[in-house]
Protein backbone atom coordinates (compact mmCIF):
# COMPACT_ATOMS: atom_id res chain seq x y z
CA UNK A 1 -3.28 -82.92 -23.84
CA UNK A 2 -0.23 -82.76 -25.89
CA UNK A 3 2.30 -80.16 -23.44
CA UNK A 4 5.56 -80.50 -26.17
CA UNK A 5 6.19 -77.72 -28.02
CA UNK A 6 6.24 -77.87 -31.94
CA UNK A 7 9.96 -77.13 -32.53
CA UNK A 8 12.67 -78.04 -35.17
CA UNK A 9 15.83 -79.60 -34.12
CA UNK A 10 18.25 -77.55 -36.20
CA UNK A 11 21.43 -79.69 -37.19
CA UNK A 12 24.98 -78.15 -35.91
CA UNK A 13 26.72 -76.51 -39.36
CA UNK A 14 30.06 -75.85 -39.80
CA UNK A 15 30.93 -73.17 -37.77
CA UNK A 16 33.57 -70.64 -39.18
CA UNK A 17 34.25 -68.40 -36.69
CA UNK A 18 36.09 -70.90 -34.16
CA UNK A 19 38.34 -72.08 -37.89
CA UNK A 20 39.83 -68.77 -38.14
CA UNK A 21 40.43 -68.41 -34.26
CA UNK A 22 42.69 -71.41 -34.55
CA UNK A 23 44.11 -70.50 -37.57
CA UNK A 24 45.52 -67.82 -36.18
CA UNK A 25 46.72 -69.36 -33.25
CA UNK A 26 48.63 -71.73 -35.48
CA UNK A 27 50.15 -68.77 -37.25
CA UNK A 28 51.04 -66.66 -34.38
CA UNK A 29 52.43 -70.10 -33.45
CA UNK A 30 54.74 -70.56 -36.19
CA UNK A 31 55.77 -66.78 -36.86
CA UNK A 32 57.36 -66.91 -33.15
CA UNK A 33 58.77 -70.27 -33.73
CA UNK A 34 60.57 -68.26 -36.74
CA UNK A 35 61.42 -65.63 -34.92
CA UNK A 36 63.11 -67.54 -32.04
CA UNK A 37 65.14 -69.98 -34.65
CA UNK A 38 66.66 -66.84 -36.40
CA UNK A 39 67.81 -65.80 -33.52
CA UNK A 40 69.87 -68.57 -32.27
CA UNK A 41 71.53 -68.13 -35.42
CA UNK A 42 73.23 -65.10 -36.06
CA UNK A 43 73.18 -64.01 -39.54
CA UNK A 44 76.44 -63.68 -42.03
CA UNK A 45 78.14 -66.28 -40.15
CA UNK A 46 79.54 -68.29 -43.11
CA UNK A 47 80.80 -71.95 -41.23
CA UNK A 48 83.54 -73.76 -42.70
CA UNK A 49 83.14 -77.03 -45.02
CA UNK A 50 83.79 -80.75 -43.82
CA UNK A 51 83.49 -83.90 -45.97
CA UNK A 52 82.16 -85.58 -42.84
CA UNK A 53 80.00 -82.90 -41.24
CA UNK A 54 76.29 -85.03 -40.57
CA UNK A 55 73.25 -83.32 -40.01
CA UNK A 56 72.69 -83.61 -36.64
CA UNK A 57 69.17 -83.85 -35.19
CA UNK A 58 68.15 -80.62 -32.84
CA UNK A 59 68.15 -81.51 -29.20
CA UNK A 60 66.27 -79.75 -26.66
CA UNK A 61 67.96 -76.71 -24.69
CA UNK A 62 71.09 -76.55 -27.02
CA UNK A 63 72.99 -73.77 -26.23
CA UNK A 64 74.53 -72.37 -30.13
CA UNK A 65 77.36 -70.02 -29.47
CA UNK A 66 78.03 -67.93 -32.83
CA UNK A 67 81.43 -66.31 -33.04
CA UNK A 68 81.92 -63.49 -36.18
CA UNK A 69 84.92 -63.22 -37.91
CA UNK A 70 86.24 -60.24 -35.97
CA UNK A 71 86.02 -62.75 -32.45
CA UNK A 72 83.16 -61.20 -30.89
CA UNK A 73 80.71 -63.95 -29.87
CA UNK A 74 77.01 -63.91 -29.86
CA UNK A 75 74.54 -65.64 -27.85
CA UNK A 76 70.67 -65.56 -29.34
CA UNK A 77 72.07 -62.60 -31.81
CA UNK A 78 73.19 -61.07 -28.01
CA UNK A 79 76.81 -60.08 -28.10
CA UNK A 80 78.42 -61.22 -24.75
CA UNK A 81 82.26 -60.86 -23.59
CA UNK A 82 84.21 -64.07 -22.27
CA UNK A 83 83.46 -63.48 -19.03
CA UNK A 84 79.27 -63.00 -19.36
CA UNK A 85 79.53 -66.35 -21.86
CA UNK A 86 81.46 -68.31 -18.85
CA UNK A 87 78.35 -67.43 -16.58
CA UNK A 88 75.87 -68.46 -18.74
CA UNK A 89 77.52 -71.79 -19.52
CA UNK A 90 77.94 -72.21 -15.59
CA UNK A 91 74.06 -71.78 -15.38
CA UNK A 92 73.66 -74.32 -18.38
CA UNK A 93 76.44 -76.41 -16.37
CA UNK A 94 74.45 -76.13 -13.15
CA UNK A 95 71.49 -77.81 -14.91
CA UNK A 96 73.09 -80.59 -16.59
CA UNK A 97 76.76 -81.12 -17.66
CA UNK A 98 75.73 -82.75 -20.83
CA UNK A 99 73.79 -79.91 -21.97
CA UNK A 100 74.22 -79.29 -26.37
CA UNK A 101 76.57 -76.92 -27.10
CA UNK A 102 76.86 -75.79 -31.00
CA UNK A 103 80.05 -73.74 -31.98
CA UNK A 104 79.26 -71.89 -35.11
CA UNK A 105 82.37 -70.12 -35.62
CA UNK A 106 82.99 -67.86 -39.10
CA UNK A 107 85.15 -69.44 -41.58
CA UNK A 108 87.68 -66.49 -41.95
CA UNK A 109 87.84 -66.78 -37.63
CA UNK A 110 91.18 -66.70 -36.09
CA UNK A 111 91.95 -69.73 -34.49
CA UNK A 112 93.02 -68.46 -31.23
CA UNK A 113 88.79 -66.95 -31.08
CA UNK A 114 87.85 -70.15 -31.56
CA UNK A 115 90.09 -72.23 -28.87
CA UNK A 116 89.04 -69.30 -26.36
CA UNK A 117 85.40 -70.04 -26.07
CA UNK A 118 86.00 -73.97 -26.46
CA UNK A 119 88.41 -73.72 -23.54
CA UNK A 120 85.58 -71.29 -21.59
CA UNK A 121 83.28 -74.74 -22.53
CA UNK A 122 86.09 -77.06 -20.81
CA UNK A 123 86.43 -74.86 -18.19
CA UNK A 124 82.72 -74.99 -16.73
CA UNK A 125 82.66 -78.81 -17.55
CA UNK A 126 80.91 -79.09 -20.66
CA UNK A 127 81.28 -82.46 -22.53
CA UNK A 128 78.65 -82.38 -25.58
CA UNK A 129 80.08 -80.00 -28.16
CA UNK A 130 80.14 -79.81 -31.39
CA UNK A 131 81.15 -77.67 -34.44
CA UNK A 132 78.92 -76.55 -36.90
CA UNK A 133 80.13 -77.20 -40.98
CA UNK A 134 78.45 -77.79 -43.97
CA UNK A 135 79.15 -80.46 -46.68
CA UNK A 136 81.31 -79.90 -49.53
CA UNK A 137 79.57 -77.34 -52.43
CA UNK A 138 76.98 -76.04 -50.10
CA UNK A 139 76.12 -72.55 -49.78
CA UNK A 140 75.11 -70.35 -46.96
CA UNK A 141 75.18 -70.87 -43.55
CA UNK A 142 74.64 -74.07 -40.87
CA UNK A 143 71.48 -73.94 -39.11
């Protein structure tokens, strides 16, 4: 007595359905990522030039601290007074004194805008900043 059953094996195909499901994920994925890098940066800032300005390599957690050219300073496109930007740096502080810190400060900025928030920097102990430029003839603004 023969007890198997006559059946086909049917080969596995390409299946579509779970393609799209992680093409959107990726796209989702990168549309946020997009979102969440403009707003570090806030836009219209036009940094100064430097003949020695480098392109630094992001670093993880970098804190980029955009200041406009009428001295009001922003904060993930957040506008926060002197005070509110010493208590976040405290909290970066608190973490790790050698936290990233980015100035991106307007060309046409007063000085004294500038010194204020890198003396707020000195004053919660903050040892890794820099200033963002671009190189001679470019256009736009520092990422």
């Amino acid at each position: 007595m023969n007890f198997r059953k006559r059946t086909q094996i049917q080969q596995a195909g390409f299946q579509m359905a779970p393609m799209v499901d992680i093409m959107f994920i990726l796209l989702i994925f990168f549309m946020t990522a997009f979102i969440f890098a403009q707003w570090e940066n806030k836009l219209g800032i036009q940094v100064p030039t430097a003949s020695t300005g480098d392109k630094a390599e992001r670093e993880p957690g970098e804190v980029v601290i955009n200041i406009d050219k009428d001295g009001k300073i922003f904060i993930n496109s957040l506008e926060e007074s002197p005070e509110q930007l010493k208590a976040i740096l405290q909290m970066v502080t608190d973490v790790s004194k050698f936290q990233p810190v980015i100035i991106r400060a307007d060309a046409d900025v007063p000085h004294k805008y500038f010194v204020r928030v890198l003396d707020i920097c000195r004053q919660v102990d903050i040892v890794n900043v820099s200033i963002a430029s671009l190189p001679p003839g470019a256009e736009g603004s520092a990422n």
